[in-house]
C-alpha atoms as a PDB file:
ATOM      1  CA  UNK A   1     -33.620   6.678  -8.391  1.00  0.00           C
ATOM      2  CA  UNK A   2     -31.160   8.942  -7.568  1.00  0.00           C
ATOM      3  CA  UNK A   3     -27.107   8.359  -8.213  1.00  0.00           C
ATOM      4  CA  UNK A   4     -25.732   7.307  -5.024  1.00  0.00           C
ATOM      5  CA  UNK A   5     -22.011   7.152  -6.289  1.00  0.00           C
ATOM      6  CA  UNK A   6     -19.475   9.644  -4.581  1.00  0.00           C
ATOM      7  CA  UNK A   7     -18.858  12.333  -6.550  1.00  0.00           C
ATOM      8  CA  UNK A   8     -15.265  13.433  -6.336  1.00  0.00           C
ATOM      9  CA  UNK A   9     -13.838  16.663  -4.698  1.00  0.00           C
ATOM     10  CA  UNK A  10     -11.558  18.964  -5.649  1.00  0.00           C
ATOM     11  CA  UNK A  11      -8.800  17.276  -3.622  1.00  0.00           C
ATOM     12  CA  UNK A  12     -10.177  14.194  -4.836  1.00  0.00           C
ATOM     13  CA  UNK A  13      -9.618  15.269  -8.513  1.00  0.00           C
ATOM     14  CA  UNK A  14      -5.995  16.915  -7.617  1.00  0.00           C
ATOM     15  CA  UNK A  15      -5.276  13.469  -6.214  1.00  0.00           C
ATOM     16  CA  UNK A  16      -6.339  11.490  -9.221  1.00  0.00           C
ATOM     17  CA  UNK A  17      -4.212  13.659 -11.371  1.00  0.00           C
ATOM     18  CA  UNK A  18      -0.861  12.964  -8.975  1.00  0.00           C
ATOM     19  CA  UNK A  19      -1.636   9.071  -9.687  1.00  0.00           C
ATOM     20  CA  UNK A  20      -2.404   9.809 -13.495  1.00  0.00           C
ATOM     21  CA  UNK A  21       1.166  10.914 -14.109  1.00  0.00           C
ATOM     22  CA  UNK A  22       2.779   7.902 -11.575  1.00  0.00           C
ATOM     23  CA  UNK A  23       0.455   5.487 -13.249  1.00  0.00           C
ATOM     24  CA  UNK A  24       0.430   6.594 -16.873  1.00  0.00           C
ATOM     25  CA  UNK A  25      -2.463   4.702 -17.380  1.00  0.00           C
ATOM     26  CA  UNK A  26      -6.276   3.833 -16.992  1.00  0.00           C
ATOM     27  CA  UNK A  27      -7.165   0.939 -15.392  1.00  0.00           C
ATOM     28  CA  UNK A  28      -9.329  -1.139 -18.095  1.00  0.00           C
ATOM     29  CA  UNK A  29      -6.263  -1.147 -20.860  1.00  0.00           C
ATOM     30  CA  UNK A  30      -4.221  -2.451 -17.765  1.00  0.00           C
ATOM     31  CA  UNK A  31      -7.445  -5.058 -16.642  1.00  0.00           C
ATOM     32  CA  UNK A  32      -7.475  -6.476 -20.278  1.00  0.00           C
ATOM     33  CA  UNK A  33      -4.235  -7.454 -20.564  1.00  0.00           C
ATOM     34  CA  UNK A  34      -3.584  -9.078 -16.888  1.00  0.00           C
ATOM     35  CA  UNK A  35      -6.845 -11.261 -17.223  1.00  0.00           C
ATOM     36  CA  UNK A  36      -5.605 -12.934 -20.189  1.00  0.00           C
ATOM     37  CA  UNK A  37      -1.971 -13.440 -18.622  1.00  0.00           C
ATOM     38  CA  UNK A  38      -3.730 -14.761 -16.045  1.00  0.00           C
ATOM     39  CA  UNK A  39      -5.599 -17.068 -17.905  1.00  0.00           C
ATOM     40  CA  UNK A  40      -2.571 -17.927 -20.224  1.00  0.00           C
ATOM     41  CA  UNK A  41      -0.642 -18.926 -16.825  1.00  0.00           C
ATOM     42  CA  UNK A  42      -3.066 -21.106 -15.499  1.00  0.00           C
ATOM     43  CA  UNK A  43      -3.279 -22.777 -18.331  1.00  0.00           C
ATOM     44  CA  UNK A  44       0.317 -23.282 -18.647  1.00  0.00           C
ATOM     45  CA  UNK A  45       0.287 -24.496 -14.838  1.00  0.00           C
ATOM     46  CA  UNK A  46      -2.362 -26.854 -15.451  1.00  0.00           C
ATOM     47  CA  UNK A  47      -0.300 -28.525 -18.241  1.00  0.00           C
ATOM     48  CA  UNK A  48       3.140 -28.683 -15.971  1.00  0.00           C
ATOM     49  CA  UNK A  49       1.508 -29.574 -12.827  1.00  0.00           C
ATOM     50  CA  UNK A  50      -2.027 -31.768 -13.830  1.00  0.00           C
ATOM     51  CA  UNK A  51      -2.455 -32.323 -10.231  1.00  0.00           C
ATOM     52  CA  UNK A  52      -3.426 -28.472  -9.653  1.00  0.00           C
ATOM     53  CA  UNK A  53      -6.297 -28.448 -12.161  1.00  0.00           C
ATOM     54  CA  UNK A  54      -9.100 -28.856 -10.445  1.00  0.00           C
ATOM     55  CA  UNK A  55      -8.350 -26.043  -8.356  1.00  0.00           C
ATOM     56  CA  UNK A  56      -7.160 -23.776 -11.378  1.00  0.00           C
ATOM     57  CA  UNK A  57     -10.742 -24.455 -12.778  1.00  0.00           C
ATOM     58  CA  UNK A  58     -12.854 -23.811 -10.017  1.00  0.00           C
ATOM     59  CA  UNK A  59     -10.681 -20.434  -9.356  1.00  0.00           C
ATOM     60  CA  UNK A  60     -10.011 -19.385 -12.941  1.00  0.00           C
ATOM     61  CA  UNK A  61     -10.224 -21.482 -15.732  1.00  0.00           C
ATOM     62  CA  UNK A  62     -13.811 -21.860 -15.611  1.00  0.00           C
ATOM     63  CA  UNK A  63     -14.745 -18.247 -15.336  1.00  0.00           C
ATOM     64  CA  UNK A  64     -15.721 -16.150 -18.620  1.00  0.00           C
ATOM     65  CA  UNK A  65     -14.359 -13.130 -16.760  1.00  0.00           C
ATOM     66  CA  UNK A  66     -12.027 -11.640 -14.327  1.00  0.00           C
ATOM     67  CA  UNK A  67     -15.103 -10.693 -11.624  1.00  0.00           C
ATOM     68  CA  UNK A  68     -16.643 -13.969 -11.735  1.00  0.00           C
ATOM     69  CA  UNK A  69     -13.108 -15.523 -10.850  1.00  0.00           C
ATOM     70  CA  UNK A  70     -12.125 -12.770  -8.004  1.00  0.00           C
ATOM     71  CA  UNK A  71     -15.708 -13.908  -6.389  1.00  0.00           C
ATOM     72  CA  UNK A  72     -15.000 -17.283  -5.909  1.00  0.00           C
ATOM     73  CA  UNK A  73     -11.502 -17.161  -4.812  1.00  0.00           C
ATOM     74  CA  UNK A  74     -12.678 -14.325  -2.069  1.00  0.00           C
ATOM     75  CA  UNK A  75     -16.014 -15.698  -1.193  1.00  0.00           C
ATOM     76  CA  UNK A  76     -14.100 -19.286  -0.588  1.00  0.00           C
ATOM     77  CA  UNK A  77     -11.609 -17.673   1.613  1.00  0.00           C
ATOM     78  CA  UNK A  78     -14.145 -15.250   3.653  1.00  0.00           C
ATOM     79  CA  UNK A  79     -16.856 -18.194   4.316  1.00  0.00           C
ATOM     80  CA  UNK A  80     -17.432 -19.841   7.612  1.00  0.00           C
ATOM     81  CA  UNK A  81     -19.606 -22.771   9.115  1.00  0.00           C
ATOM     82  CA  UNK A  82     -22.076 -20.248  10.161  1.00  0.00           C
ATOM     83  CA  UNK A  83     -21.921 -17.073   7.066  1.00  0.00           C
ATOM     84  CA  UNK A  84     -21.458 -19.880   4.013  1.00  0.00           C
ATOM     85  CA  UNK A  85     -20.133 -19.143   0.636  1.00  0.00           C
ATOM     86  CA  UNK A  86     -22.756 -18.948  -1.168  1.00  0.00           C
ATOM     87  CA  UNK A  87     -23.846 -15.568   1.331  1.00  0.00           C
ATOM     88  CA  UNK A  88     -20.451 -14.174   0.599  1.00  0.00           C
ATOM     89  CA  UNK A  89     -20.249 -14.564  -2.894  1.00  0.00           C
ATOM     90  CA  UNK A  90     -23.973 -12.597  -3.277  1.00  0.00           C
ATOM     91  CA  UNK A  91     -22.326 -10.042  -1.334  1.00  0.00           C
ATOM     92  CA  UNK A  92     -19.486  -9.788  -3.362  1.00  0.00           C
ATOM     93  CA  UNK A  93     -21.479  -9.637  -6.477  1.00  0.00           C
ATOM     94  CA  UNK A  94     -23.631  -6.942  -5.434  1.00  0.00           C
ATOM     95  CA  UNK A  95     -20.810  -4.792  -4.683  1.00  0.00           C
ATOM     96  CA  UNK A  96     -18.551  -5.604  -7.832  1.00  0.00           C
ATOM     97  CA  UNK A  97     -22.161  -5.544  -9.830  1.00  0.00           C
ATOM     98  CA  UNK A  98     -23.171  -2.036  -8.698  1.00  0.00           C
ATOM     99  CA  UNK A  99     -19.639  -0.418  -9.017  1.00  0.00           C
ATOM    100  CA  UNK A 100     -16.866  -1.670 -11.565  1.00  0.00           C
ATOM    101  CA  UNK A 101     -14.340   0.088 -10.237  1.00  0.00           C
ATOM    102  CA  UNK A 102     -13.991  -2.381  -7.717  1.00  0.00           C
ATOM    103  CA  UNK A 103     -12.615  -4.688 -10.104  1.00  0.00           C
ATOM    104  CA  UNK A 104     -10.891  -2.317 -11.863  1.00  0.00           C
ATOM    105  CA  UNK A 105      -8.891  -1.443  -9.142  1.00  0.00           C
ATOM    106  CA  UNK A 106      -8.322  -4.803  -8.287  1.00  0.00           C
ATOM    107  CA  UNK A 107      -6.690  -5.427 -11.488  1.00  0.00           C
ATOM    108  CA  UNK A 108      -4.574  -2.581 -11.422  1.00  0.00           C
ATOM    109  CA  UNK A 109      -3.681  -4.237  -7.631  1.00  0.00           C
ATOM    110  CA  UNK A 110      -2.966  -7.135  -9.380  1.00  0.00           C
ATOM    111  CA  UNK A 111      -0.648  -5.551 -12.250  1.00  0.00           C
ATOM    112  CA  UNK A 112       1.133  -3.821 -10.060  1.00  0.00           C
ATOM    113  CA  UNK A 113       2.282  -6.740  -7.484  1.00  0.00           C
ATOM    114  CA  UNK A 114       3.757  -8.440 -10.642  1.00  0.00           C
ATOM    115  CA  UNK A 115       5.600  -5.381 -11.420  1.00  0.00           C
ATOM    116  CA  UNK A 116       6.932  -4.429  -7.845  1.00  0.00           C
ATOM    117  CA  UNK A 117       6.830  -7.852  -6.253  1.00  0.00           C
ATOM    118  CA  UNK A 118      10.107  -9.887  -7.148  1.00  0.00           C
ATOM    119  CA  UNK A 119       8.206 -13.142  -5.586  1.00  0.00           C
ATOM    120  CA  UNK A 120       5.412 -12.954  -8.286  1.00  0.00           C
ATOM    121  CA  UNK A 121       6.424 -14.348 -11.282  1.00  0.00           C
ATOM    122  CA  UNK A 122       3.121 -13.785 -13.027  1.00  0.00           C
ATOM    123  CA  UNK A 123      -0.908 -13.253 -11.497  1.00  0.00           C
ATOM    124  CA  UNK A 124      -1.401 -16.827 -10.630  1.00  0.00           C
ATOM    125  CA  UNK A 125       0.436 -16.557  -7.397  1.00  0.00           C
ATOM    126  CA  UNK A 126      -0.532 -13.083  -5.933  1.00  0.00           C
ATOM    127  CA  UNK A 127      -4.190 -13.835  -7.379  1.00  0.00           C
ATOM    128  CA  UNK A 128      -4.435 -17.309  -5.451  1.00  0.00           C
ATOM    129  CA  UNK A 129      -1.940 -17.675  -2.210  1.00  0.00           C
ATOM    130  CA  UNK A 130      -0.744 -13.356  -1.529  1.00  0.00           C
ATOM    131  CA  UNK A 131      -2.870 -12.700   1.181  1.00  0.00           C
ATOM    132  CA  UNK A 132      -1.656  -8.848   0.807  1.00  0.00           C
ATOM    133  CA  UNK A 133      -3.764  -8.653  -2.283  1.00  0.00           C
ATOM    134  CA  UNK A 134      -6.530 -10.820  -1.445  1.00  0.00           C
ATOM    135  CA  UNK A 135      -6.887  -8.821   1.407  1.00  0.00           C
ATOM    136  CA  UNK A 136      -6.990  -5.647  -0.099  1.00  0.00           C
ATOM    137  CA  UNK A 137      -9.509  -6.683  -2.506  1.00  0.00           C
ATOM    138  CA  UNK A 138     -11.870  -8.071   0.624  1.00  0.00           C
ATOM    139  CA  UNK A 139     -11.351  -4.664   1.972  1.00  0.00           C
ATOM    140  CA  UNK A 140     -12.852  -2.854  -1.626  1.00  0.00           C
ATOM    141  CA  UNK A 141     -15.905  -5.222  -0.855  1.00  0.00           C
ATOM    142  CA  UNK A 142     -16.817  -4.577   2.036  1.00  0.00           C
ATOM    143  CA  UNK A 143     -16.083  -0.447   1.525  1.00  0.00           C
ATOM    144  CA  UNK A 144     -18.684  -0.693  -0.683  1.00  0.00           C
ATOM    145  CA  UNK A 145     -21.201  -2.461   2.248  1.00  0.00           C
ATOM    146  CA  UNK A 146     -19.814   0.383   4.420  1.00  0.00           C
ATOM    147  CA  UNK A 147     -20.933   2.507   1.982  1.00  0.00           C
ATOM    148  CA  UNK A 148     -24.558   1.077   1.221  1.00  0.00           C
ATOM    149  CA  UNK A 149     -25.347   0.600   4.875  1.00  0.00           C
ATOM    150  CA  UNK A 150     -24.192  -2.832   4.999  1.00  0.00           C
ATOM    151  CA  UNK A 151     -22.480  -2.563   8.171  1.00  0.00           C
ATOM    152  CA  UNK A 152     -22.564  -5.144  10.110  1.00  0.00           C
ATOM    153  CA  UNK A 153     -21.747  -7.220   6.985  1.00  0.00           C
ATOM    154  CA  UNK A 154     -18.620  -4.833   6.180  1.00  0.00           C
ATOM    155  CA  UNK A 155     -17.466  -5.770   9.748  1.00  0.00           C
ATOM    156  CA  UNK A 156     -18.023  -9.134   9.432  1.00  0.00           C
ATOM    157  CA  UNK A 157     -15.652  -9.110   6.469  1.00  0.00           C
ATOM    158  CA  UNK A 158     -13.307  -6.593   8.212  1.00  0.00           C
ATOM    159  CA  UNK A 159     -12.814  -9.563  10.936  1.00  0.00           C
ATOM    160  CA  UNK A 160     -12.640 -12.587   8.716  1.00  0.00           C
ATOM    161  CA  UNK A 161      -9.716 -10.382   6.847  1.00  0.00           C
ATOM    162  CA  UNK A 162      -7.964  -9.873  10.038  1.00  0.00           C
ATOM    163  CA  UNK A 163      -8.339 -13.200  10.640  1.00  0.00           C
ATOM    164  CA  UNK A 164      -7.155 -15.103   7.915  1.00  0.00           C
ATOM    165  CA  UNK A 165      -5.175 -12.488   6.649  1.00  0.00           C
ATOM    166  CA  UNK A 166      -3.659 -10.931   9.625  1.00  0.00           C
ATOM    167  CA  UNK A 167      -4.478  -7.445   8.509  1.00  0.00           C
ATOM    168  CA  UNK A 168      -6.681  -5.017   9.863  1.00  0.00           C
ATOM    169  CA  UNK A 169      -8.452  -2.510   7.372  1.00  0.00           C
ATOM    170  CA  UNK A 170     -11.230  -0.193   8.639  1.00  0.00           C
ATOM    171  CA  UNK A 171     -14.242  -0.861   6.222  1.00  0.00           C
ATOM    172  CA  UNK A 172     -14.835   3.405   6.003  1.00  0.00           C
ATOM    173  CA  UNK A 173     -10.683   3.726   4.863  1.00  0.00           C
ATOM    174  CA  UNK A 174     -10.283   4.753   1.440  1.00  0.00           C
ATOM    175  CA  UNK A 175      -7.712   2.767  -0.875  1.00  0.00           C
ATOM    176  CA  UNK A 176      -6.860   3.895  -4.635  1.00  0.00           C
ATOM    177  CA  UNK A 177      -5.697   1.623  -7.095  1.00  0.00           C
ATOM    178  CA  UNK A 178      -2.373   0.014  -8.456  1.00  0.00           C
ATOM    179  CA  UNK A 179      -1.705  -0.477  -4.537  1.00  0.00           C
ATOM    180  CA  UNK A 180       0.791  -3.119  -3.408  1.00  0.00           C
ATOM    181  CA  UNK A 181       0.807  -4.441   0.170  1.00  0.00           C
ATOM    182  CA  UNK A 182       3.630  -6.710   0.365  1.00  0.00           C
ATOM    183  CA  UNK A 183       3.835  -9.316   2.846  1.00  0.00           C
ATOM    184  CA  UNK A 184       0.603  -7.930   4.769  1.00  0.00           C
ATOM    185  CA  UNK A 185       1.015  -9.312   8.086  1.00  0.00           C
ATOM    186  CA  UNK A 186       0.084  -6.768  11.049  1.00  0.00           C
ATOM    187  CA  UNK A 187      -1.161  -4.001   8.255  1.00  0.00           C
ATOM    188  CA  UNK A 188      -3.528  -1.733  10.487  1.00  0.00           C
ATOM    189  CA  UNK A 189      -5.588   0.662   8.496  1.00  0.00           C
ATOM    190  CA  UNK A 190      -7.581   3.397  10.258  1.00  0.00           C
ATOM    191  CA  UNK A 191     -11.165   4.409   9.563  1.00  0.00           C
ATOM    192  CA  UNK A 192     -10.252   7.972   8.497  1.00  0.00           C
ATOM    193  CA  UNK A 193      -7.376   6.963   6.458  1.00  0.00           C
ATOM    194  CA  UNK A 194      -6.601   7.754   2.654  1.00  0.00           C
ATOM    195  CA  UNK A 195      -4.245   5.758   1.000  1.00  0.00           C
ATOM    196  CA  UNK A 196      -3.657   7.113  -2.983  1.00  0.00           C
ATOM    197  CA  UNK A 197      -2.839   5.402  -6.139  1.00  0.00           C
ATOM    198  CA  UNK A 198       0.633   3.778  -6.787  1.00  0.00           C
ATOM    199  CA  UNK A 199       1.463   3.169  -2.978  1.00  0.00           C
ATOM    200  CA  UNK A 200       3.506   0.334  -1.952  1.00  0.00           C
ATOM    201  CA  UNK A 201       2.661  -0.892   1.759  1.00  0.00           C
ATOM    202  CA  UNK A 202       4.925  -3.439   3.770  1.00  0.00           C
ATOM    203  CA  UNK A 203       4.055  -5.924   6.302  1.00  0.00           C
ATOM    204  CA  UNK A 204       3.918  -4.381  10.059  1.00  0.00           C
ATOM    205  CA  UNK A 205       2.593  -0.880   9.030  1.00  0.00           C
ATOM    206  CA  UNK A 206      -0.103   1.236  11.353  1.00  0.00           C
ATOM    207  CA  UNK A 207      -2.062   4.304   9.733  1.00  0.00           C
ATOM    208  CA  UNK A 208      -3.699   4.876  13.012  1.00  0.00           C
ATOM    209  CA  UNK A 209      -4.681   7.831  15.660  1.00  0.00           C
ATOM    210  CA  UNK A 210      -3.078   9.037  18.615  1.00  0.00           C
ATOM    211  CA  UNK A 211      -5.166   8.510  21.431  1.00  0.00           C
ATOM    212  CA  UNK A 212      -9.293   8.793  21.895  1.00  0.00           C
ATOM    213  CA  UNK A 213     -10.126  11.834  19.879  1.00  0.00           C
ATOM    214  CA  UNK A 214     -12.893  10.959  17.388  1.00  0.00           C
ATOM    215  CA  UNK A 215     -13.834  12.667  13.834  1.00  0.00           C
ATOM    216  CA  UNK A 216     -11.277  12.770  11.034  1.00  0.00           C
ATOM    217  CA  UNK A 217      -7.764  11.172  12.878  1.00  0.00           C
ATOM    218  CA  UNK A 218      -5.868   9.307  10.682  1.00  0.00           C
ATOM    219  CA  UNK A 219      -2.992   9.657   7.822  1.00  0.00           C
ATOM    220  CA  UNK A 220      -3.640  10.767   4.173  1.00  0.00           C
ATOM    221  CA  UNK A 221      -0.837   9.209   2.050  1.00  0.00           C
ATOM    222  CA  UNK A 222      -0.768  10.709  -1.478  1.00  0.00           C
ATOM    223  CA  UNK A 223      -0.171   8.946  -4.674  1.00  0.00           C
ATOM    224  CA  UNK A 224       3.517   7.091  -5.163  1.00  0.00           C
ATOM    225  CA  UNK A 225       4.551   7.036  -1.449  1.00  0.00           C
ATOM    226  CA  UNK A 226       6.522   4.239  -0.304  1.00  0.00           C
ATOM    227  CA  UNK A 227       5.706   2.678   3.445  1.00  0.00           C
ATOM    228  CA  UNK A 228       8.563   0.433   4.480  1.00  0.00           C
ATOM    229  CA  UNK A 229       7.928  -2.066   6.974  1.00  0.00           C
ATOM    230  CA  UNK A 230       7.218  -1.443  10.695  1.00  0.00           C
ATOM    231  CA  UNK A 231       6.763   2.242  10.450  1.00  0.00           C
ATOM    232  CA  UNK A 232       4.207   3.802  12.404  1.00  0.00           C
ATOM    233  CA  UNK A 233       2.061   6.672  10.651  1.00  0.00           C
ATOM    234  CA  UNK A 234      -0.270   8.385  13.435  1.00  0.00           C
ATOM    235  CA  UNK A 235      -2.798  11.548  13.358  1.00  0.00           C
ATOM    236  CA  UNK A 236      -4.553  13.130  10.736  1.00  0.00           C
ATOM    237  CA  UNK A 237      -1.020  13.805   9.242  1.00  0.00           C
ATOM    238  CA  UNK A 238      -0.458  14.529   5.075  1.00  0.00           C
ATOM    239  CA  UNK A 239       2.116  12.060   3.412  1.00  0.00           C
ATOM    240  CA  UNK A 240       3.070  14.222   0.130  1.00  0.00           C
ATOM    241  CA  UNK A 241       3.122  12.906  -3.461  1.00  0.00           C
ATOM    242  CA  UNK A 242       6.133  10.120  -3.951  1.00  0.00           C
ATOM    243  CA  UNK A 243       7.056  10.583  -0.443  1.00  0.00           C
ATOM    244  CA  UNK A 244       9.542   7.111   1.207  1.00  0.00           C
ATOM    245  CA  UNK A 245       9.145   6.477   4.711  1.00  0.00           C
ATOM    246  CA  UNK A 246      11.972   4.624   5.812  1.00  0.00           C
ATOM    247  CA  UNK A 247      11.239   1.163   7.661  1.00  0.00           C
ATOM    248  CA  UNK A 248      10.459   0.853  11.456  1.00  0.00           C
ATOM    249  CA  UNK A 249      10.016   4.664  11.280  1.00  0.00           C
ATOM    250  CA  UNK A 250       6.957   6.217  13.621  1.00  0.00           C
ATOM    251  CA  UNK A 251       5.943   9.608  11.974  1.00  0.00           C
ATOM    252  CA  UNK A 252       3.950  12.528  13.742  1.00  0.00           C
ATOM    253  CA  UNK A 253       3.811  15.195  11.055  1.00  0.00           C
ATOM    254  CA  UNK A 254       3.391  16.208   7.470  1.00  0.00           C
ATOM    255  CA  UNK A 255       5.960  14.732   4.939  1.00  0.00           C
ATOM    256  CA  UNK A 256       6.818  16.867   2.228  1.00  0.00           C
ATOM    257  CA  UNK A 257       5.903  15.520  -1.085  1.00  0.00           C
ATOM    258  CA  UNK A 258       9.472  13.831  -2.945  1.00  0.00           C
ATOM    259  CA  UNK A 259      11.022  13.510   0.636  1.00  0.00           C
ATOM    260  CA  UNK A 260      12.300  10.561   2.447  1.00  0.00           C
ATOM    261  CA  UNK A 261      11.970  10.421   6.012  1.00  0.00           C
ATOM    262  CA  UNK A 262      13.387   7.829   8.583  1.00  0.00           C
ATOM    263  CA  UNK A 263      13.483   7.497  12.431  1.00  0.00           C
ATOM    264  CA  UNK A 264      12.195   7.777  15.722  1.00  0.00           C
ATOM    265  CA  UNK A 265      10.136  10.785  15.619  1.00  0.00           C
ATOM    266  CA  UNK A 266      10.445  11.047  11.725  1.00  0.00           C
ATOM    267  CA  UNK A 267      12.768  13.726  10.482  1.00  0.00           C
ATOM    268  CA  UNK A 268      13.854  14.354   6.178  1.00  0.00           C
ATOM    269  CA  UNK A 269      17.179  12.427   5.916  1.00  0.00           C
ATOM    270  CA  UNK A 270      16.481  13.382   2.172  1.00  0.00           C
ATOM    271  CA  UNK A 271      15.350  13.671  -1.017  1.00  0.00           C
ATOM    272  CA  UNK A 272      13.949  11.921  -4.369  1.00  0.00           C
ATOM    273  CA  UNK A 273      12.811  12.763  -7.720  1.00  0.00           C
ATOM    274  CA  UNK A 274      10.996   9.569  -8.635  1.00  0.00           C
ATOM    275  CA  UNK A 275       8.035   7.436  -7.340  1.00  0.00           C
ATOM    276  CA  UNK A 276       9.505   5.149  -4.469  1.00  0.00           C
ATOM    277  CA  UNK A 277       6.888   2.872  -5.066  1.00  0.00           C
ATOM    278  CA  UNK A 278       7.274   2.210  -7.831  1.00  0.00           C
ATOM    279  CA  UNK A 279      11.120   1.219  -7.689  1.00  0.00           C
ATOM    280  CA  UNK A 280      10.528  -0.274  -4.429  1.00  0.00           C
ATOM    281  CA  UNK A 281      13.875   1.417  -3.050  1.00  0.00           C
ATOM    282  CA  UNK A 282      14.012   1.227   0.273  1.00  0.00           C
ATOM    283  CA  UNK A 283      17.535   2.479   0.946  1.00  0.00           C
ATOM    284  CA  UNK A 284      17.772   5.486   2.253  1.00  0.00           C
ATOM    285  CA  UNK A 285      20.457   8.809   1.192  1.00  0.00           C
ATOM    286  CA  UNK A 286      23.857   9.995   2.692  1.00  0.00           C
ATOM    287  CA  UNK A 287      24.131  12.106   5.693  1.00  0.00           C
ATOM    288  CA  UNK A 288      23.883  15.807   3.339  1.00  0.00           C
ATOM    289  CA  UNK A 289      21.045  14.770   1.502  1.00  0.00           C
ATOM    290  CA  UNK A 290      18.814  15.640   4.307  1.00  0.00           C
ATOM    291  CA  UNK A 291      19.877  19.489   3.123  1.00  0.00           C
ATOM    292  CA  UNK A 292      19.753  19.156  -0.481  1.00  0.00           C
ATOM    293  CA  UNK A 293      16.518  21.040  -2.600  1.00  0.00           C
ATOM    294  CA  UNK A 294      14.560  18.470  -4.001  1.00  0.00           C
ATOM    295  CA  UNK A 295      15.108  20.147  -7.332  1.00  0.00           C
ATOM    296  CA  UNK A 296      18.463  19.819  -6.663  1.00  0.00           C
END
């Protein structure tokens, strides 16, 4: 049988090597050691709070692996009177089976909401209760349905995430890895969209169109970016490399990679050397920054 896999273009490959120098790492030395902190904190939980370990098992403890324990905590969440669990989780499986990316990326989601996320003092919390990452990780599922012809099943799972989750994430969008959405609530994701590696996403976001037109209409947001909450990214627009887009903010053009842009339309207020998303910074420069080279 032939190989059905996407083979990457040359944007595609420039892309991956923006996130390689953000990231500074590959995803399976990253996967290794958050499964075991996530095992070591359940544990730990289970001890301090007894009550919880029923649940702890059936989500984590039990599992010999970090996919079998992402299935059932998604395939619990996703079910419904009518699609049961035991449908979702084959779904699931398929998808994570075929293509182990999937959970790659989803531990590299996982790493880096402990690492950007104040709230999440280890995996247990963002694994089990953030809906921003569970989310996400629905969305990689049912990607890979869009992808296999699965359709009608990927849109099935598109509207059980938007409704338990409150998020809205076109099954044909494209999401890297090491991606934090924070908070998640009203996150609207276009069909044409690209979101990179090492983005951080708040709650209230929109990578949409701007009107009816059809065909390739939606934002590409490069690797490091930072999307504050409430801002409004619309067209087939290019977000550049370690770009910050200051909260509430609705943007109509290209940003230019390193700047920071706030307001309604969008203009540069100024300019960064770093990642944003990393830092999580969402303050934004003086009034002469605006002017400054990015080189400085």
């Amino acid at each position: 049988m032939d190989d059905q896999r996407h083979r990457p273009s040359s944007a595609e490959e420039a892309a991956a090597g923006e996130a390689a120098a953000i990231l500074g790492a590959e995803p399976e030395p990253c996967g290794k050691r958050v499964w075991h902190d996530l095992l070591a904190e359940a544990r730990q939980i289970a001890e301090t709070e007894p009550h919880l370990l029923r649940f702890l098992d059936r989500y984590i403890l039990r599992h010999n692996n970090f996919i079998d324990a992402l299935t059932a905590v998604l395939a619990a969440k996703l079910a419904d009177p009518i699609v049961e669990e035991h449908a979702i989780r084959r779904q699931i499986r398929d998808a994570l089976g075929d293509d182990p990316t999937i959970a790659d990326f989803a531990l590299c989601d996982l790493h880096a909401t402990c690492e950007r996320d104040p709230a999440a003092a280890g995996p247990v919390a963002p694994f089990l209760y953030f809906k921003g990452f569970q989310g996400l990780q629905s969305h990689r599922v049912a990607h890979w349905l869009w992808q296999h012809g699965r359709r009608h099943t990927a849109l099935y799972l598109q509207s059980r995430v938007s409704q338990i989750f409150a998020m809205d994430i076109h099954p044909a969008a494209r999401i890297g890895r090491g991606v934090l959405v924070d908070h998640a609530t009203g996150l609207v994701i276009g069909e044409t969209a690209v979101v990179g590696d090492a983005v951080s996403i708040l709650q209230e976001v929109t990578l949409g169109g701007t009107g009816k037109e059809c065909g390739d209409r939606h934002p590409k947001v490069h690797a490091g970016v930072l999307i504050g909450a409430g801002a409004k990214l619309l067209g087939n627009i290019e977000i550049g490399i370690c770009a910050k887009i200051g909260a509430g903010s609705v943007v109509l053009k290209n940003v230019p990679a390193h700047a920071t842009v706030a307001g309604i339309p969008a203009r540069v207020v100024g300019w960064g050397r770093s990642a944003p998303a990393l830092s999580m910074d969402h303050s934004l420069p003086g009034r002469r920054a605006a002017a400054e080279s990015p080189r400085g």
